[in-house]
PDB file of N, CA and C in Angstrom:
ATOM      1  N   UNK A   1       0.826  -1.192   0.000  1.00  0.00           N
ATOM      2  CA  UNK A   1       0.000   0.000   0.000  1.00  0.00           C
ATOM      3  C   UNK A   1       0.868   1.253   0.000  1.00  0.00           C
ATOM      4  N   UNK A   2       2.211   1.158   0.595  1.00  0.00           N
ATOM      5  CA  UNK A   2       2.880   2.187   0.532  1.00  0.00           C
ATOM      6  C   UNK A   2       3.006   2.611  -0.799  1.00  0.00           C
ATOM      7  N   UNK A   3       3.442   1.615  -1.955  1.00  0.00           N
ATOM      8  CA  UNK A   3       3.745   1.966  -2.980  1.00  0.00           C
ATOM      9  C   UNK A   3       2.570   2.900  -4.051  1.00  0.00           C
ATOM     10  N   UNK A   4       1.462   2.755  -3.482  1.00  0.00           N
ATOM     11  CA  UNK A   4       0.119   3.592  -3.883  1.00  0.00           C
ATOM     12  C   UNK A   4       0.911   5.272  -3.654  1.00  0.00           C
ATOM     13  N   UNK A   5       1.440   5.658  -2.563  1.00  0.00           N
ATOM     14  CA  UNK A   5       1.382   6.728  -1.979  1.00  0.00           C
ATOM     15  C   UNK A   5       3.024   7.703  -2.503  1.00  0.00           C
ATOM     16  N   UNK A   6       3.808   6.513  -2.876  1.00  0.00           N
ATOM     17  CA  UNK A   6       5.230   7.250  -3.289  1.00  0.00           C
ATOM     18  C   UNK A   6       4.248   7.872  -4.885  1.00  0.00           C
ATOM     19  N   UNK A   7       4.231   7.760  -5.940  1.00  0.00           N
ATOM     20  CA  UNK A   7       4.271   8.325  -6.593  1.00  0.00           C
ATOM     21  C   UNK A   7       2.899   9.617  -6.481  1.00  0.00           C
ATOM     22  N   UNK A   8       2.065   9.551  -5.551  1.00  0.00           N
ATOM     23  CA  UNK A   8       0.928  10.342  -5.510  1.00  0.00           C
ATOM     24  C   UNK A   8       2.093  11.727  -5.908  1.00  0.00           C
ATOM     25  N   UNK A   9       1.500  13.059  -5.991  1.00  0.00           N
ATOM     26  CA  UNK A   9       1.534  14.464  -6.066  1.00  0.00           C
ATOM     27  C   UNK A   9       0.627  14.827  -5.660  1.00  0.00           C
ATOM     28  N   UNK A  10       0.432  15.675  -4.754  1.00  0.00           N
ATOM     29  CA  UNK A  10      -0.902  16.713  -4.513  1.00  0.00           C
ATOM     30  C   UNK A  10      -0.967  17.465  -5.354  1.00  0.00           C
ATOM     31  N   UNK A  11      -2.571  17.712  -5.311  1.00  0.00           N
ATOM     32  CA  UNK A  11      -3.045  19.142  -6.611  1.00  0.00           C
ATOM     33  C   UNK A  11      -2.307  20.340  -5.595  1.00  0.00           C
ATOM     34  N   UNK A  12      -1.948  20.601  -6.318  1.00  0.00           N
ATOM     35  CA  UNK A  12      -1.138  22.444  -5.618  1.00  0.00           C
ATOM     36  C   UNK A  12      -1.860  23.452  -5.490  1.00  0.00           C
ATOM     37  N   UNK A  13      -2.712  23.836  -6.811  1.00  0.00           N
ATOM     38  CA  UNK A  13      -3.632  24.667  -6.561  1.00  0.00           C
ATOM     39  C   UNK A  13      -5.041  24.492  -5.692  1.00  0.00           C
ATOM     40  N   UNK A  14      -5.264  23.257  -5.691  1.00  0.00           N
ATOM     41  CA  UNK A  14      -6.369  23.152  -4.464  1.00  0.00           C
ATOM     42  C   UNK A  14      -5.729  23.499  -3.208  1.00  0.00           C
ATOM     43  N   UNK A  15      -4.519  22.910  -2.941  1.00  0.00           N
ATOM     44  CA  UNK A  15      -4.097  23.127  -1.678  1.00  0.00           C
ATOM     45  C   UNK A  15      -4.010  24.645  -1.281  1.00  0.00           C
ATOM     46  N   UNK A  16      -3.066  25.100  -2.427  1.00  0.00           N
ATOM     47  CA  UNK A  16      -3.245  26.299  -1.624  1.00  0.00           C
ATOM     48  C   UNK A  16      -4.333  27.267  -1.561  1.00  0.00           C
ATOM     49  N   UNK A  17      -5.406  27.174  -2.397  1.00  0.00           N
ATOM     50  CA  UNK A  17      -6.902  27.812  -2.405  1.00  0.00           C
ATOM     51  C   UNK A  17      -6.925  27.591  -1.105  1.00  0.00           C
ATOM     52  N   UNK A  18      -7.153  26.079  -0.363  1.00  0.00           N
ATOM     53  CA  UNK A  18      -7.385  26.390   0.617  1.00  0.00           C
ATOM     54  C   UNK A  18      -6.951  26.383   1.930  1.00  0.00           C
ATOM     55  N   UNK A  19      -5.628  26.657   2.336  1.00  0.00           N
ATOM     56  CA  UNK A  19      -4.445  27.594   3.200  1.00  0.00           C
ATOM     57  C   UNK A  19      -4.706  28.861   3.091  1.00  0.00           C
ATOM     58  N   UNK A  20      -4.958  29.468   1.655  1.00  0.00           N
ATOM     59  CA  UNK A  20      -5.495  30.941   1.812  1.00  0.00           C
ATOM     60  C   UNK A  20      -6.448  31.281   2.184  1.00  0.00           C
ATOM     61  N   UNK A  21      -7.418  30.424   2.035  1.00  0.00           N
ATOM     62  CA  UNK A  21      -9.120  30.561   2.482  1.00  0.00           C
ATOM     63  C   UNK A  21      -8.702  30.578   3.824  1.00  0.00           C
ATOM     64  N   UNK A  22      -8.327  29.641   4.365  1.00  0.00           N
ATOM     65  CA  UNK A  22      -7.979  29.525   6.008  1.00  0.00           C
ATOM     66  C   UNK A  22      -6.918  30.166   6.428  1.00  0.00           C
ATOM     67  N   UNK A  23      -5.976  31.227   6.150  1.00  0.00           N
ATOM     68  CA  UNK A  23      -5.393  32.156   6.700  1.00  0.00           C
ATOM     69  C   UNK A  23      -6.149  33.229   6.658  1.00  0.00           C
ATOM     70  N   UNK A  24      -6.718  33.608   5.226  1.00  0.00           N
ATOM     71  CA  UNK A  24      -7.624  34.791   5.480  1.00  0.00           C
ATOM     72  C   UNK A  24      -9.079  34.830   6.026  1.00  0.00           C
ATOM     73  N   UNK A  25      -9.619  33.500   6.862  1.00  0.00           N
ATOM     74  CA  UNK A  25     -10.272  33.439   7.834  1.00  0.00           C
ATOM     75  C   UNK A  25      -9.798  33.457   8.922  1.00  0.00           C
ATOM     76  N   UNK A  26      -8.505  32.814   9.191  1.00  0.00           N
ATOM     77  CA  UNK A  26      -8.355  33.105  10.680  1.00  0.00           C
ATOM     78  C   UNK A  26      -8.041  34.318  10.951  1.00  0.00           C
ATOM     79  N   UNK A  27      -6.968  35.190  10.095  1.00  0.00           N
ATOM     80  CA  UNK A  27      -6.778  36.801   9.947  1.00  0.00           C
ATOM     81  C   UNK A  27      -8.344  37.563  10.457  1.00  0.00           C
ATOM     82  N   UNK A  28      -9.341  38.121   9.868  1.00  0.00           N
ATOM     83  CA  UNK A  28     -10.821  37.938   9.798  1.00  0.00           C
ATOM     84  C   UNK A  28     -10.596  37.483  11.425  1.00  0.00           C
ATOM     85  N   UNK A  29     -11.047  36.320  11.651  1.00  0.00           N
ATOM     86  CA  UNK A  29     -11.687  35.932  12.730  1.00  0.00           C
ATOM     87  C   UNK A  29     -10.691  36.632  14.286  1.00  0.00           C
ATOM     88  N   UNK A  30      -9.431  36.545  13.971  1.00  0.00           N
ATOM     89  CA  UNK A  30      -8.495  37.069  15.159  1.00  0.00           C
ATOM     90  C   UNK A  30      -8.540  38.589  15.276  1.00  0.00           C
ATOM     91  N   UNK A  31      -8.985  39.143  14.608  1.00  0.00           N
ATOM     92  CA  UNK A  31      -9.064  40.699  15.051  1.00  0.00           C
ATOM     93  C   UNK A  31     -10.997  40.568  15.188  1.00  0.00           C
ATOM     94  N   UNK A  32     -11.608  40.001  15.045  1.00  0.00           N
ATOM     95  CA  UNK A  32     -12.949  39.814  15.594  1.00  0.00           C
ATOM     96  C   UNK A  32     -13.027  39.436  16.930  1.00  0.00           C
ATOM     97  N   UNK A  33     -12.030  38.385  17.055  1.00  0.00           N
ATOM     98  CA  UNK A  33     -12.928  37.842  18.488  1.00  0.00           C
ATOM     99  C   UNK A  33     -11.838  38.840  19.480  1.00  0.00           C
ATOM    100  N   UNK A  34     -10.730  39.625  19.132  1.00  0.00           N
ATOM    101  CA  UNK A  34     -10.413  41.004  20.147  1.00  0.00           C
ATOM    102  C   UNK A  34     -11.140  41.669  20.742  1.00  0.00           C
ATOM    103  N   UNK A  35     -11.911  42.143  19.137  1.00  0.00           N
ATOM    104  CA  UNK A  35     -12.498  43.364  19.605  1.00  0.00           C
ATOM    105  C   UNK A  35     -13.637  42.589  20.074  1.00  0.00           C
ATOM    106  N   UNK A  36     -14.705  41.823  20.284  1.00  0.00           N
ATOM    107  CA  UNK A  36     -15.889  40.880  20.789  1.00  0.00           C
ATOM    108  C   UNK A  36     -15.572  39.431  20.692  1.00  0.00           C
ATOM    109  N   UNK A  37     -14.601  39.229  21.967  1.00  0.00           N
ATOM    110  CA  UNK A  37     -14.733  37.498  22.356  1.00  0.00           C
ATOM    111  C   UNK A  37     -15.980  37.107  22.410  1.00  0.00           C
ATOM    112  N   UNK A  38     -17.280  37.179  22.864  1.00  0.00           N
ATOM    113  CA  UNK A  38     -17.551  36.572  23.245  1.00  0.00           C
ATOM    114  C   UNK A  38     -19.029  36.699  22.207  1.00  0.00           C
ATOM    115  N   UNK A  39     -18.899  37.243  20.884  1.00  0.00           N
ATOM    116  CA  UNK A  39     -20.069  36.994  20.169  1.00  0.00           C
ATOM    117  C   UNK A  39     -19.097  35.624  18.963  1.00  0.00           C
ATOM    118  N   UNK A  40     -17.961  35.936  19.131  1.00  0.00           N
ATOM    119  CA  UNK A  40     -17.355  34.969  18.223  1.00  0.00           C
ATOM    120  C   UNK A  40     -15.961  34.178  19.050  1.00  0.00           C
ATOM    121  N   UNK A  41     -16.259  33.342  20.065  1.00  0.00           N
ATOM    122  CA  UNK A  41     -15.578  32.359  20.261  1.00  0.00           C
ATOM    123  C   UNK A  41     -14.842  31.546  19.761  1.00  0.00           C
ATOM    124  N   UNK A  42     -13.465  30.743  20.028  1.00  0.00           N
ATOM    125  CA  UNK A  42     -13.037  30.178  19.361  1.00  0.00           C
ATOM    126  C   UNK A  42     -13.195  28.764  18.647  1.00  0.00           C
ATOM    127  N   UNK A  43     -13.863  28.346  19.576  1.00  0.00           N
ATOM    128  CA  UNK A  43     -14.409  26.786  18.523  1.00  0.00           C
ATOM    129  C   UNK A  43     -15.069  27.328  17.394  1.00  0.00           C
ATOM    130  N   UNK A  44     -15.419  28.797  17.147  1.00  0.00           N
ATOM    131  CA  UNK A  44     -15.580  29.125  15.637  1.00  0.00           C
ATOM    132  C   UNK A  44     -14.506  28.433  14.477  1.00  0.00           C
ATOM    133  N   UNK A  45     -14.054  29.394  15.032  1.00  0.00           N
ATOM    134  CA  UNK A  45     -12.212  29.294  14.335  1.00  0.00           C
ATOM    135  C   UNK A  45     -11.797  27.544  13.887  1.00  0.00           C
ATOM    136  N   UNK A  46     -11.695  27.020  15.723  1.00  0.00           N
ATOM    137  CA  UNK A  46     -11.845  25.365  15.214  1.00  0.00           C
ATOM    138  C   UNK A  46     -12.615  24.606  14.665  1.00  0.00           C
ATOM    139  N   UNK A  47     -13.961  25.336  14.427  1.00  0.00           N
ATOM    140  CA  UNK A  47     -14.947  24.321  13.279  1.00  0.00           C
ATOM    141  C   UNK A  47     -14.653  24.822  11.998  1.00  0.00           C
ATOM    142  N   UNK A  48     -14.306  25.819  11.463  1.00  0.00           N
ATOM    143  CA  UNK A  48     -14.019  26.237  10.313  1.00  0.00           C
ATOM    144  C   UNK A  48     -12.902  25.825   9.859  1.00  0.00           C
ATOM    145  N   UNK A  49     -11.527  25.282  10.590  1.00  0.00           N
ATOM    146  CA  UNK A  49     -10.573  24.658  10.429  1.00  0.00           C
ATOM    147  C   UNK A  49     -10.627  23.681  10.409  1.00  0.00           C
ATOM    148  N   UNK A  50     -11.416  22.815  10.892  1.00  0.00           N
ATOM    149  CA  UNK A  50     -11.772  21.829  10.916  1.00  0.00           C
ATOM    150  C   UNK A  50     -12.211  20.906   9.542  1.00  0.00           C
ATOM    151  N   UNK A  51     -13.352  21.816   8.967  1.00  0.00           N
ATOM    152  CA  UNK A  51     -13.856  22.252   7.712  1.00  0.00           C
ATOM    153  C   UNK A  51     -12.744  22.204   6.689  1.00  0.00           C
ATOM    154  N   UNK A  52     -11.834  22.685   6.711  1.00  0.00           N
ATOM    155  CA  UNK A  52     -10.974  22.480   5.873  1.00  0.00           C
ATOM    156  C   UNK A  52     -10.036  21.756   5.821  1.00  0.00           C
ATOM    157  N   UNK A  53      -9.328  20.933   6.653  1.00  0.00           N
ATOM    158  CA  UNK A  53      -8.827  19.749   6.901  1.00  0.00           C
ATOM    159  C   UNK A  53      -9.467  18.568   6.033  1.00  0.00           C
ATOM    160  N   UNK A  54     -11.497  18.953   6.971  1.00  0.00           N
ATOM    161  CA  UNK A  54     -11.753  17.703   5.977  1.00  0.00           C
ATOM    162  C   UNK A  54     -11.709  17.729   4.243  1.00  0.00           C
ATOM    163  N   UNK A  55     -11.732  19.138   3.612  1.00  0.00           N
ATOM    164  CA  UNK A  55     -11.701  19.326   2.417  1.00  0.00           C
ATOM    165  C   UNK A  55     -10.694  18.929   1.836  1.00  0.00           C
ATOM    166  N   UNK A  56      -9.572  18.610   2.407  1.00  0.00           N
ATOM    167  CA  UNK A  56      -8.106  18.626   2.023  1.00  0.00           C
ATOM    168  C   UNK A  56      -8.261  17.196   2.308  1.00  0.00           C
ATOM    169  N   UNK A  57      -8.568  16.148   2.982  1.00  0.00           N
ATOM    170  CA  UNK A  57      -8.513  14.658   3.160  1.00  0.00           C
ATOM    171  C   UNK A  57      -9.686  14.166   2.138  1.00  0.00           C
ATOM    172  N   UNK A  58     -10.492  14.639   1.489  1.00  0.00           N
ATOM    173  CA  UNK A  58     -11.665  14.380   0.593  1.00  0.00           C
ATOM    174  C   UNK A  58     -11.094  14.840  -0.959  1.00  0.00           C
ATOM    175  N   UNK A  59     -10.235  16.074  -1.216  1.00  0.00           N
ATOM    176  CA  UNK A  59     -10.166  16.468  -1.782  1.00  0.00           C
ATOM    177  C   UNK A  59      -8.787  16.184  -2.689  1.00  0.00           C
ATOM    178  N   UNK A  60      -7.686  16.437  -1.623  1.00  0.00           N
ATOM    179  CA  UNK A  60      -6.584  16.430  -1.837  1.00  0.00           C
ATOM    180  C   UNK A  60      -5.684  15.398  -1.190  1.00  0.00           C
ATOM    181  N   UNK A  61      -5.895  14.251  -1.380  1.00  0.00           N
ATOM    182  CA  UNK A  61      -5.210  13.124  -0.470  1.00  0.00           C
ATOM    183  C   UNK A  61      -4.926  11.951  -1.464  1.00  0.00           C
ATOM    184  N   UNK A  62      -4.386  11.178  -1.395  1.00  0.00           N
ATOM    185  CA  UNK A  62      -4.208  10.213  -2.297  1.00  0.00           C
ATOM    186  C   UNK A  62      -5.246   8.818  -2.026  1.00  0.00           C
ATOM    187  N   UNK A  63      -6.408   9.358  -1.751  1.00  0.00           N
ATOM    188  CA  UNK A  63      -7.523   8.261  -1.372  1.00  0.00           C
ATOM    189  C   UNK A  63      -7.920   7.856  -2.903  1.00  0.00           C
ATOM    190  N   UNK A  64      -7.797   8.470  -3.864  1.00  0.00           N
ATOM    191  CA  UNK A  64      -8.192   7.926  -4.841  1.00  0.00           C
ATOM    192  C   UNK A  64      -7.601   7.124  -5.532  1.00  0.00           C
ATOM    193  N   UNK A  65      -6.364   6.477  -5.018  1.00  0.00           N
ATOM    194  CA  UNK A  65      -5.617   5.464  -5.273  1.00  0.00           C
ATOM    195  C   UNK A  65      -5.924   4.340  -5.094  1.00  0.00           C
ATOM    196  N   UNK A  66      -6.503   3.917  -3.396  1.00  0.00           N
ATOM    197  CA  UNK A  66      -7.353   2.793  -3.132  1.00  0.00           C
ATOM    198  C   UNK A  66      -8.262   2.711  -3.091  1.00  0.00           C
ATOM    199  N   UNK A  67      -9.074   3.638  -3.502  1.00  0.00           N
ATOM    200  CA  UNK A  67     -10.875   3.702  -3.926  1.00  0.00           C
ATOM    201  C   UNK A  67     -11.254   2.144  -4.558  1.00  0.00           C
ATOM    202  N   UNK A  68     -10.602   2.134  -5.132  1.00  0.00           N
ATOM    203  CA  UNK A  68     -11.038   0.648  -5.670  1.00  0.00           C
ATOM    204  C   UNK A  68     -10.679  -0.846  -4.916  1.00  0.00           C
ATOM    205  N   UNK A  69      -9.974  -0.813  -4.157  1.00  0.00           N
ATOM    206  CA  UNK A  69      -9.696  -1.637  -2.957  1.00  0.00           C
ATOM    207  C   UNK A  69     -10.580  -1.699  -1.803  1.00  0.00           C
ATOM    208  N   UNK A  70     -10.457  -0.380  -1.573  1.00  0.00           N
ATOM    209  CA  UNK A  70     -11.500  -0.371  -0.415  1.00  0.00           C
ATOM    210  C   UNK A  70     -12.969   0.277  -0.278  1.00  0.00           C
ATOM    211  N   UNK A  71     -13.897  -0.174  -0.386  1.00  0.00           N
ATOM    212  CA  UNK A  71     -15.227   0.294  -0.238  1.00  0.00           C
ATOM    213  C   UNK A  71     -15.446   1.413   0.937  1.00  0.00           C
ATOM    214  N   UNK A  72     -14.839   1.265   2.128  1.00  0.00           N
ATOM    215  CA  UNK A  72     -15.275   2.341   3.004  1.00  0.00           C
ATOM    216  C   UNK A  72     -14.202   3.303   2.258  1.00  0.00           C
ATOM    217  N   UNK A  73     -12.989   3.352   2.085  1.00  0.00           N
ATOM    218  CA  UNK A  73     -12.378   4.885   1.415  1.00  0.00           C
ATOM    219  C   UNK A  73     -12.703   5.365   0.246  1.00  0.00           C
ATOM    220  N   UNK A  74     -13.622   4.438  -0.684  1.00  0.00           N
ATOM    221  CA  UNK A  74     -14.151   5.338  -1.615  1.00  0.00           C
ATOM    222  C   UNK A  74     -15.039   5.955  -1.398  1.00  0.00           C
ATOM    223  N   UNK A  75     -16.201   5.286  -0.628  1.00  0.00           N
ATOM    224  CA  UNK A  75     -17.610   6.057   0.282  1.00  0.00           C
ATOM    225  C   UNK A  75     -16.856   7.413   0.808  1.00  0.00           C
ATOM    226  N   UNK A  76     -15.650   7.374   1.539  1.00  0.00           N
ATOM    227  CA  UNK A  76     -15.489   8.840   2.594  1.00  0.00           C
ATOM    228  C   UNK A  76     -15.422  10.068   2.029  1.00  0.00           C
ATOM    229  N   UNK A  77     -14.975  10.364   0.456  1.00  0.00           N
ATOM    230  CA  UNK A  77     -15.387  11.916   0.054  1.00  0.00           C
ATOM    231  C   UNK A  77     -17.001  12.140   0.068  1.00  0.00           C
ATOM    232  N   UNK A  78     -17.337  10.898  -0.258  1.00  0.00           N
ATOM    233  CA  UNK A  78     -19.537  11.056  -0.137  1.00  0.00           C
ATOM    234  C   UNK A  78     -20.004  10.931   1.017  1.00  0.00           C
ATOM    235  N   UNK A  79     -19.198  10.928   2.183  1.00  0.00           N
ATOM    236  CA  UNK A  79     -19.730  11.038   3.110  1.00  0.00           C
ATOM    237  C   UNK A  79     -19.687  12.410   3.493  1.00  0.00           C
ATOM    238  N   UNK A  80     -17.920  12.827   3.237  1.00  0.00           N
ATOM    239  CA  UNK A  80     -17.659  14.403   3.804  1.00  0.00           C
ATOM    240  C   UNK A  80     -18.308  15.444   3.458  1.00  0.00           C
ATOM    241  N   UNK A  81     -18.595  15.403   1.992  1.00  0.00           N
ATOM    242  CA  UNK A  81     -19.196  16.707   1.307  1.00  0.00           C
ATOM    243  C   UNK A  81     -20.597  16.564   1.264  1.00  0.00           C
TER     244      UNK A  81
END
């Protein structure tokens, strides 16, 4: 199974779409919850990061290598999105 994963490449431009999406939300969100902690808390921040993690393991991961091996890792982008 390792050998599935040496030749993968990540898409680049997905990735970094979304590192920028999620820097320029947390940017956004860290001068928000200064000036009003407490209308925007931080498990904001961690569900929205969160959010994008899973986009990046659905999106950008080399699951589509064993999609065809395994029935539950091809189901998990149709589960995430």
């Amino acid at each position: 199974m390792y050998s599935l994963f040496e030749s993968w490449t990540p898409p680049l431009g997905t990735v970094s779409m979304l590192l920028v999406t999620a820097a320029i939300y947390a940017g956004g969100f860290r001068r928000l919850h200064q000036q009003m902690p407490d209308r925007f808390p931080t498990w904001r921040l961690t569900a929205f990061l969160c959010g994008i993690a899973t986009l990046l393991v659905a999106i950008a991961s080399p699951l589509e290598r064993v999609d065809d091996q395994l029935l539950q890792v091809h189901m998990t982008p149709s589960i995430l999105s």
